[in-house]
N, C-alpha and C. Protein backbone atom coordinates (compact mmCIF):
# COMPACT_ATOMS: atom_id res chain seq x y z
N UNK A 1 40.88 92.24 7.63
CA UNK A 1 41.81 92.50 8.69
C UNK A 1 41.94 91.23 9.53
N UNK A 2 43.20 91.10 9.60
CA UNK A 2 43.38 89.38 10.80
C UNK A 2 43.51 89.46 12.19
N UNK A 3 42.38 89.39 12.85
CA UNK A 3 42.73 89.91 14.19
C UNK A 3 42.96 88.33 14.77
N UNK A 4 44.43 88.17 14.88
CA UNK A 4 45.06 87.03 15.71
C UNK A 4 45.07 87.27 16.64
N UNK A 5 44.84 86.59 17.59
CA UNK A 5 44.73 85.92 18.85
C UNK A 5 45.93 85.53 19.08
N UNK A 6 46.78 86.02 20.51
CA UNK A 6 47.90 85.59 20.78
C UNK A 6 47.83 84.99 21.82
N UNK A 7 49.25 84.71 23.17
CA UNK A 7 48.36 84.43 24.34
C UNK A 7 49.83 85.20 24.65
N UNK A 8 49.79 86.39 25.41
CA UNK A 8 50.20 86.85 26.44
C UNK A 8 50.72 86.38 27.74
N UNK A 9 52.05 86.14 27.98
CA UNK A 9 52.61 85.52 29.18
C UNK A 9 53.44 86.34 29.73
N UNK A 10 52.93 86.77 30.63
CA UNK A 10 53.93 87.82 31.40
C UNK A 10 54.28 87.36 32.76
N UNK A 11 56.09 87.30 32.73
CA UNK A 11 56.48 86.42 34.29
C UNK A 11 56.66 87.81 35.65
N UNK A 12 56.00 87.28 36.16
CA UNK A 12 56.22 88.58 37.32
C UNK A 12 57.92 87.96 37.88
N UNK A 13 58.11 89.12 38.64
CA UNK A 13 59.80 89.36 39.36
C UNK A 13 59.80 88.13 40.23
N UNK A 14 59.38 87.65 40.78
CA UNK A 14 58.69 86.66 42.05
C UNK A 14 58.85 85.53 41.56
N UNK A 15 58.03 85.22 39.98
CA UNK A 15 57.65 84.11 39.22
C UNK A 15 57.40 82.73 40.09
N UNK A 16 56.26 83.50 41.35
CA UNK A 16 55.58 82.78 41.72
C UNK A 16 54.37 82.51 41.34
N UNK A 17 53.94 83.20 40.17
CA UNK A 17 52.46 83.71 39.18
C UNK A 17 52.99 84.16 38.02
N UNK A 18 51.79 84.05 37.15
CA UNK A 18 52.26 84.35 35.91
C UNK A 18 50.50 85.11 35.31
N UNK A 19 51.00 85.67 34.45
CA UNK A 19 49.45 85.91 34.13
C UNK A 19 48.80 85.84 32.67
N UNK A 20 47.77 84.78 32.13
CA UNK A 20 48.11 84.60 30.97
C UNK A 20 46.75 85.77 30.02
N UNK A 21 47.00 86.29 29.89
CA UNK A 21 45.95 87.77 28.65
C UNK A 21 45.64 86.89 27.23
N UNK A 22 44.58 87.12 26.48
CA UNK A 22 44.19 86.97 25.35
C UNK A 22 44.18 88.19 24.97
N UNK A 23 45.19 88.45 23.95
CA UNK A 23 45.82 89.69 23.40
C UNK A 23 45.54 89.62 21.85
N UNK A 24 44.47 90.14 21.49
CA UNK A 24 44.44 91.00 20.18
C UNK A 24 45.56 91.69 19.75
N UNK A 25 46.16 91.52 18.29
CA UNK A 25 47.56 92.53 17.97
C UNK A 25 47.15 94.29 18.05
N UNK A 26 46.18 94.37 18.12
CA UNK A 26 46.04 95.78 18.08
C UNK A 26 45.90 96.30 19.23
N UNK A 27 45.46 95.59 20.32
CA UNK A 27 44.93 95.48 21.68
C UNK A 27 46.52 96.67 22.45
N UNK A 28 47.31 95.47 22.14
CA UNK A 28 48.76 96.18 22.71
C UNK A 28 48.90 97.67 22.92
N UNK A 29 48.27 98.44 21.95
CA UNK A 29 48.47 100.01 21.38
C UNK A 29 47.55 100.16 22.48
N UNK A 30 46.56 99.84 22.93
CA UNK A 30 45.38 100.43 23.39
C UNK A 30 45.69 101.10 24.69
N UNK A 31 46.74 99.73 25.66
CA UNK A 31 46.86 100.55 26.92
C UNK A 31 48.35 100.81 27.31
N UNK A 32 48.52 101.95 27.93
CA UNK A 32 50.17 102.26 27.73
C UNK A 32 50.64 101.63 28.54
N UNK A 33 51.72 101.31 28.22
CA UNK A 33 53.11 100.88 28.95
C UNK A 33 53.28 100.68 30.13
N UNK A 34 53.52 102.46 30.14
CA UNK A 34 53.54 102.71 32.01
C UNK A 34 52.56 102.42 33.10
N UNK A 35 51.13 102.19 32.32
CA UNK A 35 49.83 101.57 33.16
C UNK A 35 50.44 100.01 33.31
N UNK A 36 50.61 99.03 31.95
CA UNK A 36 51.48 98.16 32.52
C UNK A 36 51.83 97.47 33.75
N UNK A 37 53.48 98.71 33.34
CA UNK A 37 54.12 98.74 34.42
C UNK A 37 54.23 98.78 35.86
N UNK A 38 53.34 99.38 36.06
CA UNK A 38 52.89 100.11 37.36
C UNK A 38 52.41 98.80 37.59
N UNK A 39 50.94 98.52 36.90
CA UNK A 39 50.75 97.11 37.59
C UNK A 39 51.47 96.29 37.96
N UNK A 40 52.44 95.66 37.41
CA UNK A 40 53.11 94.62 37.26
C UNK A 40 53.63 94.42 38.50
N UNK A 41 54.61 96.04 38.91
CA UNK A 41 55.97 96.28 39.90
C UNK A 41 54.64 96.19 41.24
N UNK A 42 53.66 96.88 41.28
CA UNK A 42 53.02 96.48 42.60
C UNK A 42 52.72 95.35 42.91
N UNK A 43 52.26 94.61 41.88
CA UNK A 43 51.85 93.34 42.20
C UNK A 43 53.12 91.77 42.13
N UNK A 44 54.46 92.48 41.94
CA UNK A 44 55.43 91.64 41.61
C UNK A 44 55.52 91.12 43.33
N UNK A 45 55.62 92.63 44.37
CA UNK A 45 56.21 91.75 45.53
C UNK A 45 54.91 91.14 46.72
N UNK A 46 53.77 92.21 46.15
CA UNK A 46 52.30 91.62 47.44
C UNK A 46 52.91 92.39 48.71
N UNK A 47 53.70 93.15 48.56
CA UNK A 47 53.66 94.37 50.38
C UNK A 47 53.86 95.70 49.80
N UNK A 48 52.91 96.67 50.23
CA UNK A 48 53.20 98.36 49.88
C UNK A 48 53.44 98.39 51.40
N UNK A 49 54.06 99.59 51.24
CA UNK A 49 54.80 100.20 52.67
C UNK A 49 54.76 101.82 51.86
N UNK A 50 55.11 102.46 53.22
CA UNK A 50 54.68 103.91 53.76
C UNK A 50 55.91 104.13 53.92
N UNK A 51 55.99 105.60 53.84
CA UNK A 51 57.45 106.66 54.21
C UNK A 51 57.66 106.25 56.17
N UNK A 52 56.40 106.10 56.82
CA UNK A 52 56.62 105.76 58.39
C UNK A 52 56.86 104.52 58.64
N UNK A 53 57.36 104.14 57.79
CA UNK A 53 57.68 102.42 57.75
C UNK A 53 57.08 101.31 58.03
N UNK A 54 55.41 101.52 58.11
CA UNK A 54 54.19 100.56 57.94
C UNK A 54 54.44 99.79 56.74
N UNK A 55 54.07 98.63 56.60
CA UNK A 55 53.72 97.61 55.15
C UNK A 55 52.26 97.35 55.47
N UNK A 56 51.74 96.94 54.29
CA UNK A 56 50.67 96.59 54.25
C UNK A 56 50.22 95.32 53.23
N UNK A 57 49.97 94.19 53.36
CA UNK A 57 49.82 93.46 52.61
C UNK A 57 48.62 93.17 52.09
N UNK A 58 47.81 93.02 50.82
CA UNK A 58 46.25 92.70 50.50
C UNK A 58 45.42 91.39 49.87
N UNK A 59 44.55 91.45 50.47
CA UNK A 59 43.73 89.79 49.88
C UNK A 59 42.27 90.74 49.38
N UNK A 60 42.08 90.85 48.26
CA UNK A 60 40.70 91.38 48.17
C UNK A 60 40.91 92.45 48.68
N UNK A 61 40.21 92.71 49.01
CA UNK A 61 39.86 94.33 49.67
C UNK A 61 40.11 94.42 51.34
N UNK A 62 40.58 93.46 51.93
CA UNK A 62 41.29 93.11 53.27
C UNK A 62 42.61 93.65 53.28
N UNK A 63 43.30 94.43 53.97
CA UNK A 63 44.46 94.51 53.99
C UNK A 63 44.96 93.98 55.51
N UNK A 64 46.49 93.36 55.68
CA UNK A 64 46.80 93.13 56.87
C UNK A 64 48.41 94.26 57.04
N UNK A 65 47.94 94.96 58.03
CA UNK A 65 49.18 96.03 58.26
C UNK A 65 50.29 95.52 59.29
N UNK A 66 51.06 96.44 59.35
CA UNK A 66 52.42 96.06 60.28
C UNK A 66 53.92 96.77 60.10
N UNK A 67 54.44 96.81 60.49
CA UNK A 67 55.78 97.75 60.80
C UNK A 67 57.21 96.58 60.30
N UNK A 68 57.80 97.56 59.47
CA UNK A 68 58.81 96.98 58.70
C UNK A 68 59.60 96.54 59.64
N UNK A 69 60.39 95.36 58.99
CA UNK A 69 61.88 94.94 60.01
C UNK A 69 62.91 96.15 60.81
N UNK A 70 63.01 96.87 59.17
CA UNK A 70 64.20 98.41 59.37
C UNK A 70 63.49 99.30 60.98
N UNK A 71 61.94 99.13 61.30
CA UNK A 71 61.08 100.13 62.26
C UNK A 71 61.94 98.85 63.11
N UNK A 72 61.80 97.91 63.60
CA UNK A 72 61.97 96.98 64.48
C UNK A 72 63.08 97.04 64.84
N UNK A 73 64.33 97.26 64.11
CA UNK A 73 65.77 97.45 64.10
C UNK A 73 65.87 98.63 64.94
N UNK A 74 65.11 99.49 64.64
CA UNK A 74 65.57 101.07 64.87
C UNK A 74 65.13 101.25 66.07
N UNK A 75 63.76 100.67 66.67
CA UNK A 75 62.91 100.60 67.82
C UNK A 75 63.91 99.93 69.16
N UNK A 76 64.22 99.13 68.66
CA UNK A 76 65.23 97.66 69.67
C UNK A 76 64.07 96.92 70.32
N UNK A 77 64.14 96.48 71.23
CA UNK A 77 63.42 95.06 71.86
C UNK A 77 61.99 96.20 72.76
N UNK A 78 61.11 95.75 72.07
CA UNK A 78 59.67 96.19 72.09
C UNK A 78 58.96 95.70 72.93
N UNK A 79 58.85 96.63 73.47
CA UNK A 79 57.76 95.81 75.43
C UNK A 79 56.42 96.30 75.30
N UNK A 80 55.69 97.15 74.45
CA UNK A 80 54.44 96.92 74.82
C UNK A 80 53.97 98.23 73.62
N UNK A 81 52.69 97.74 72.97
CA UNK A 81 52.18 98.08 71.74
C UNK A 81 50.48 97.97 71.84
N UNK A 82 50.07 99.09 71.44
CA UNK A 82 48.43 99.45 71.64
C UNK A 82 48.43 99.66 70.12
N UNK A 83 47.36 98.79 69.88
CA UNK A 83 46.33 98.55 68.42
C UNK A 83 45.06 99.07 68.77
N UNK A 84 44.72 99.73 67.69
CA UNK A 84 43.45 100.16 67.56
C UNK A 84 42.35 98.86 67.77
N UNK A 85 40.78 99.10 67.93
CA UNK A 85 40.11 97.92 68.06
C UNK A 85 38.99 97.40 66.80
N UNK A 86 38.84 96.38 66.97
CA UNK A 86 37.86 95.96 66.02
C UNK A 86 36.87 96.96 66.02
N UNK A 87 36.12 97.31 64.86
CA UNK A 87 35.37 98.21 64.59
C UNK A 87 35.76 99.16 64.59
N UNK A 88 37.19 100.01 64.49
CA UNK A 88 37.42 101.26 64.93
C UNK A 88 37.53 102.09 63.19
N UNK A 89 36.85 102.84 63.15
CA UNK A 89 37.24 103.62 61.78
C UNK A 89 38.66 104.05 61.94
N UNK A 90 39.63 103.64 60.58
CA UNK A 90 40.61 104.39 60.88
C UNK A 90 40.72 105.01 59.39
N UNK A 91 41.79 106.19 59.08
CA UNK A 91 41.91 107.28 58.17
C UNK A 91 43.62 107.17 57.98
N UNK A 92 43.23 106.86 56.41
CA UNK A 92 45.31 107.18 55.94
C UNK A 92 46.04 108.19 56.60
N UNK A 93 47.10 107.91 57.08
CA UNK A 93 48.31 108.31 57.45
C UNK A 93 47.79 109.58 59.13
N UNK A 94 46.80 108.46 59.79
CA UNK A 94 46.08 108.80 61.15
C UNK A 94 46.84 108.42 62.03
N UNK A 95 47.09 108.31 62.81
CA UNK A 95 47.91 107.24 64.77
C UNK A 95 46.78 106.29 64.62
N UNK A 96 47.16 105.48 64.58
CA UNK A 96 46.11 104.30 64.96
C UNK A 96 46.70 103.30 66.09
N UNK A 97 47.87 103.53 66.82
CA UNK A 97 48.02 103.03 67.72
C UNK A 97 49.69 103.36 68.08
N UNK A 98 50.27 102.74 68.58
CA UNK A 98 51.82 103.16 69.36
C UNK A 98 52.63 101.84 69.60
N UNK A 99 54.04 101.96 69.45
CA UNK A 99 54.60 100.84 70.03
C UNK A 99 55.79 101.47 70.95
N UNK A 100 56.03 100.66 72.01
CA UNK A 100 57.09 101.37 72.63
C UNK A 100 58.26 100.35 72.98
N UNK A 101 59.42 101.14 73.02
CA UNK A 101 61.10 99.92 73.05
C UNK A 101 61.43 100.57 74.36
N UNK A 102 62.17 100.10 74.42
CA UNK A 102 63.30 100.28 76.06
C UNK A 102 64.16 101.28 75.01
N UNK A 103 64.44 101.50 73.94
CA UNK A 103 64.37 102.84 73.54
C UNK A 103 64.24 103.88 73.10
N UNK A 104 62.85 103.79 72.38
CA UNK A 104 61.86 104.73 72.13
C UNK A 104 60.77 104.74 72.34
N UNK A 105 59.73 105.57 71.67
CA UNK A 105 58.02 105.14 71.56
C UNK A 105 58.02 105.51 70.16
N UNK A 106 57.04 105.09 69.14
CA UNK A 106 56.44 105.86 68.05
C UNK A 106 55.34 105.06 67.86
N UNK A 107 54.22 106.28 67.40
CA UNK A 107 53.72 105.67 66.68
C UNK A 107 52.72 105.17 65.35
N UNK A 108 52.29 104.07 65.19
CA UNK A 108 51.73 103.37 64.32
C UNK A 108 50.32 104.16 63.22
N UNK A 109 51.05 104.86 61.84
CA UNK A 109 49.87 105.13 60.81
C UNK A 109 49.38 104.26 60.05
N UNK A 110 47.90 104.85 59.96
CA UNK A 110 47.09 103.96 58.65
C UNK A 110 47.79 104.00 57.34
N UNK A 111 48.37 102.86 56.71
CA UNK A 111 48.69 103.21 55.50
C UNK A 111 47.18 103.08 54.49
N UNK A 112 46.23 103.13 54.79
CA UNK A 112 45.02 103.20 54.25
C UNK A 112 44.10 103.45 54.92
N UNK A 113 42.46 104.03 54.87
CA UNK A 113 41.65 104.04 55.38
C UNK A 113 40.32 103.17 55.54
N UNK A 114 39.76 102.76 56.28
CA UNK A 114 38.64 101.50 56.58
C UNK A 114 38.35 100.85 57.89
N UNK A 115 37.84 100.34 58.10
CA UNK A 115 37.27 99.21 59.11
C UNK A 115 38.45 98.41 59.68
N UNK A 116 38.58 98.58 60.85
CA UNK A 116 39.58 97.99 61.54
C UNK A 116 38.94 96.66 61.83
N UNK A 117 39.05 95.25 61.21
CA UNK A 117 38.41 93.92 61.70
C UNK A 117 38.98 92.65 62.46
N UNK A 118 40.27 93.34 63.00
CA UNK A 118 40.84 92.20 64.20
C UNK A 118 42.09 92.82 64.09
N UNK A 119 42.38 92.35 65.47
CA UNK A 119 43.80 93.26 65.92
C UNK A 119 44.70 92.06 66.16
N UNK A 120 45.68 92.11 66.13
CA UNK A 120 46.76 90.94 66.45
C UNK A 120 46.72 90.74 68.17
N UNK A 121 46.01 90.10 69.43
CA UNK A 121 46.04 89.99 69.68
C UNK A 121 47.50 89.54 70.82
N UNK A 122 48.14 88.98 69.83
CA UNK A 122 49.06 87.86 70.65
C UNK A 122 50.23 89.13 70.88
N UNK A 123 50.09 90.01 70.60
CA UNK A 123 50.90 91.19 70.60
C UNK A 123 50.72 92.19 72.00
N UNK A 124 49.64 91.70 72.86
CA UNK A 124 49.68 91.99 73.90
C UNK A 124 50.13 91.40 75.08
N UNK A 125 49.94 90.28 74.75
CA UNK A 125 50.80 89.68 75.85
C UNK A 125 52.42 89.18 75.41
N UNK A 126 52.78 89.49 74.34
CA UNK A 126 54.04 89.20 74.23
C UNK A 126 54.60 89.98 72.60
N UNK A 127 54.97 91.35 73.25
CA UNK A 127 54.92 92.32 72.51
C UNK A 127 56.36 92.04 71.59
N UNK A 128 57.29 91.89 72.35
CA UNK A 128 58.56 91.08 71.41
C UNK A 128 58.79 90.34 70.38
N UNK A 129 57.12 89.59 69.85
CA UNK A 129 57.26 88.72 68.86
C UNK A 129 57.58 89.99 67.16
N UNK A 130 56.65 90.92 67.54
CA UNK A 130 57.05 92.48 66.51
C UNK A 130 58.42 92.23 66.04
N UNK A 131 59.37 91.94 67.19
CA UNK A 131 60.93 92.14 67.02
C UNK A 131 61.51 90.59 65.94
N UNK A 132 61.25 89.69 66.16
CA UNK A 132 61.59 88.35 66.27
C UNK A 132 60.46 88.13 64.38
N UNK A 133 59.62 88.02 64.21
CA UNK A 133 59.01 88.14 62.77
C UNK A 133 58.47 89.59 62.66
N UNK A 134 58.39 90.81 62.20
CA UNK A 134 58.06 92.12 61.97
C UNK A 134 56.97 91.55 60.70
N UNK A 135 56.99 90.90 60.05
CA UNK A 135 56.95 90.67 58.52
C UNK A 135 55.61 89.88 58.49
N UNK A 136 55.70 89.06 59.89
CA UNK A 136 54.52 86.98 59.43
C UNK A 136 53.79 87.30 60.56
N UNK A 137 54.61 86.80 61.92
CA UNK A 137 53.59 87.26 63.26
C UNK A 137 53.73 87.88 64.08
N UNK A 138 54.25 88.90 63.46
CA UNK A 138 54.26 90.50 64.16
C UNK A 138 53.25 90.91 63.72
N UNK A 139 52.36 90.70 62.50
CA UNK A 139 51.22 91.39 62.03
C UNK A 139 50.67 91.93 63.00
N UNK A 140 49.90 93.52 63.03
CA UNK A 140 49.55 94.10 63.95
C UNK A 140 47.80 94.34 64.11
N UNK A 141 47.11 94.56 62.39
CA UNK A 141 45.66 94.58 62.62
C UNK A 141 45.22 94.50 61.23
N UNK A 142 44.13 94.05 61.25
CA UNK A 142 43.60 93.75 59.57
C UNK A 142 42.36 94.69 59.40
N UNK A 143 42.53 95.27 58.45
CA UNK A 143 41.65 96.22 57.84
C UNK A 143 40.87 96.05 56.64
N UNK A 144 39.54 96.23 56.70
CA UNK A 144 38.79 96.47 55.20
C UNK A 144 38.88 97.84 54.38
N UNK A 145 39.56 97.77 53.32
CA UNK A 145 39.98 99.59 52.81
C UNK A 145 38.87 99.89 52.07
N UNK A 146 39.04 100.88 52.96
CA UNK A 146 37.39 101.53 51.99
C UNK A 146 37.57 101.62 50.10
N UNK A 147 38.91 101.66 49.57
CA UNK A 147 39.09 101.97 48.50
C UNK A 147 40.47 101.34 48.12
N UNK A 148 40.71 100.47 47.00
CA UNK A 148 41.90 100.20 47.02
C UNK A 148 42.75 100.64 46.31
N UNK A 149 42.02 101.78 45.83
CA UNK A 149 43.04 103.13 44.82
C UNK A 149 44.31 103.40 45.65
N UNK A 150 44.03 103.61 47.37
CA UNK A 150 44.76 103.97 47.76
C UNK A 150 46.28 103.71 47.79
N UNK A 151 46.28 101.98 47.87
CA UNK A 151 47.14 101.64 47.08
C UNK A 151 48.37 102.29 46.32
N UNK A 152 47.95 102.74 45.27
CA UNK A 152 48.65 102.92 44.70
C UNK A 152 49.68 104.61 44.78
N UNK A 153 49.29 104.91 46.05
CA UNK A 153 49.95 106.39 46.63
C UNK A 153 50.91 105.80 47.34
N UNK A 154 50.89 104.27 47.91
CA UNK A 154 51.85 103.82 48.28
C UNK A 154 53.38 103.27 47.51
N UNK A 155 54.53 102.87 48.33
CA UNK A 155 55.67 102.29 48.10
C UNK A 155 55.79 100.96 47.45
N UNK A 156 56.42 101.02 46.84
CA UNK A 156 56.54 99.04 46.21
C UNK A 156 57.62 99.10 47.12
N UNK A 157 58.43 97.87 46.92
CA UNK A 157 59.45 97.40 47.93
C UNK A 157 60.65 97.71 47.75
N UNK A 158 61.17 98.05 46.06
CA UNK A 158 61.77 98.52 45.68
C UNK A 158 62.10 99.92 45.68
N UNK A 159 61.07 100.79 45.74
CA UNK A 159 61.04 102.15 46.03
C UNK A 159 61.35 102.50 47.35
N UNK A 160 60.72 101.78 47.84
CA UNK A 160 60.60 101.48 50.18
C UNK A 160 62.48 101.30 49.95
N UNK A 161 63.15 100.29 49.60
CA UNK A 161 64.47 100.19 49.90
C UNK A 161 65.44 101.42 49.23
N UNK A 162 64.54 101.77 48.09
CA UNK A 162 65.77 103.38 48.16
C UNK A 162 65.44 104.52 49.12
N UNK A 163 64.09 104.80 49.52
CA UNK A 163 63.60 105.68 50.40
C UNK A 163 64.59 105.64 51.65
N UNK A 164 64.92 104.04 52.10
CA UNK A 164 65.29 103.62 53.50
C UNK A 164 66.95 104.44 53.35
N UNK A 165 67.30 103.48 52.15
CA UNK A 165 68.85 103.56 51.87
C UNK A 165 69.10 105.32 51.84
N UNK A 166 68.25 106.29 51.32
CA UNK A 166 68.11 107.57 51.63
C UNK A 166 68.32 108.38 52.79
N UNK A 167 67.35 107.38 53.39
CA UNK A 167 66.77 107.98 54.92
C UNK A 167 68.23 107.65 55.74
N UNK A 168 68.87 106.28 55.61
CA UNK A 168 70.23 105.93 56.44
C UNK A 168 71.48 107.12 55.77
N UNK A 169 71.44 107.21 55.03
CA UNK A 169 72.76 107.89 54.27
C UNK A 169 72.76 109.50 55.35
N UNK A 170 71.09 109.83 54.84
CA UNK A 170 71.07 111.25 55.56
C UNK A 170 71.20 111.28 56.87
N UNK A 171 71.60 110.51 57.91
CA UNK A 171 71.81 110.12 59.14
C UNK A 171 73.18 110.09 59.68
């Protein structure tokens, strides 16, 4: 039997990475498709997001959370926002803190559960930056997830933009 050695190059959507596998021909059969897949599309954009319009971005087992542009849009110009604190246990889809606009309040769920290990600081004294980057330094608090299965109960970005495009239509 010739078990060739191939080399596997798979370009993510981004094709800011690539990932290269030592692929046995028989290997292929072994794991399905849709396992794949799944990998691929989460890891194509690096942000899961939530139906409450949290993102969450991950390094290791660190995640850094924060509230989508579309929450920032919908909120308007944001005067003042309470983060949970370092050390605080927090629990998926819990309040872990609030933001409030000149015209609304809502607020802020765990899109995962773990160790709360620094809060965005600069967000207290100048709560508007949320509005101005939502995405870079609006970041709101960084978390250790107890599990990073969780993950995968979340949104890719692609899914997040039909959810949204959903959510506007029904409006």
């Amino acid at each position: 039997m010739n078990l060739s050695i191939r080399l596997l190059h798979l370009h993510v959507l981004s094709s800011k990475f690539s990932i290269h596998l030592p692929e046995m021909s028989f290997l292929s059969r072994l794991i399905p498709a849709a396992t794949a897949r799944t990998a691929v599309r989460f890891a194509s954009s690096g942000r899961y997001y939530t139906k409450k319009h949290e993102w969450i971005t991950v390094d290791k087992s660190v995640g850094t959370v924060g509230i989508t542009d579309f929450a920032t849009e919908q909120l308007g110009d944001v005067v003042f926002i309470e983060l949970p604190e370092a050390g605080a246990e927090i629990e998926k889809g819990e309040s872990t803190g609030a933001v409030e606009s000149v015209k609304a309040a809502s607020d802020i769920y765990a899109p995962v559960s773990g160790k709360v290990l620094e809060k965005n600081t600069k967000l207290e004294d100048e709560p508007g930056i949320i509005n101005k980057s939502p995405l870079e330094k609006g970041w709101l608090y960084k978390v250790e997830i107890k599990s990073v299965d969780q993950l995968k109960e979340l949104l890719s970005e692609e899914q997040y933009n039909t959810f949204k495009e959903e959510e506007e239509a029904a409006h």
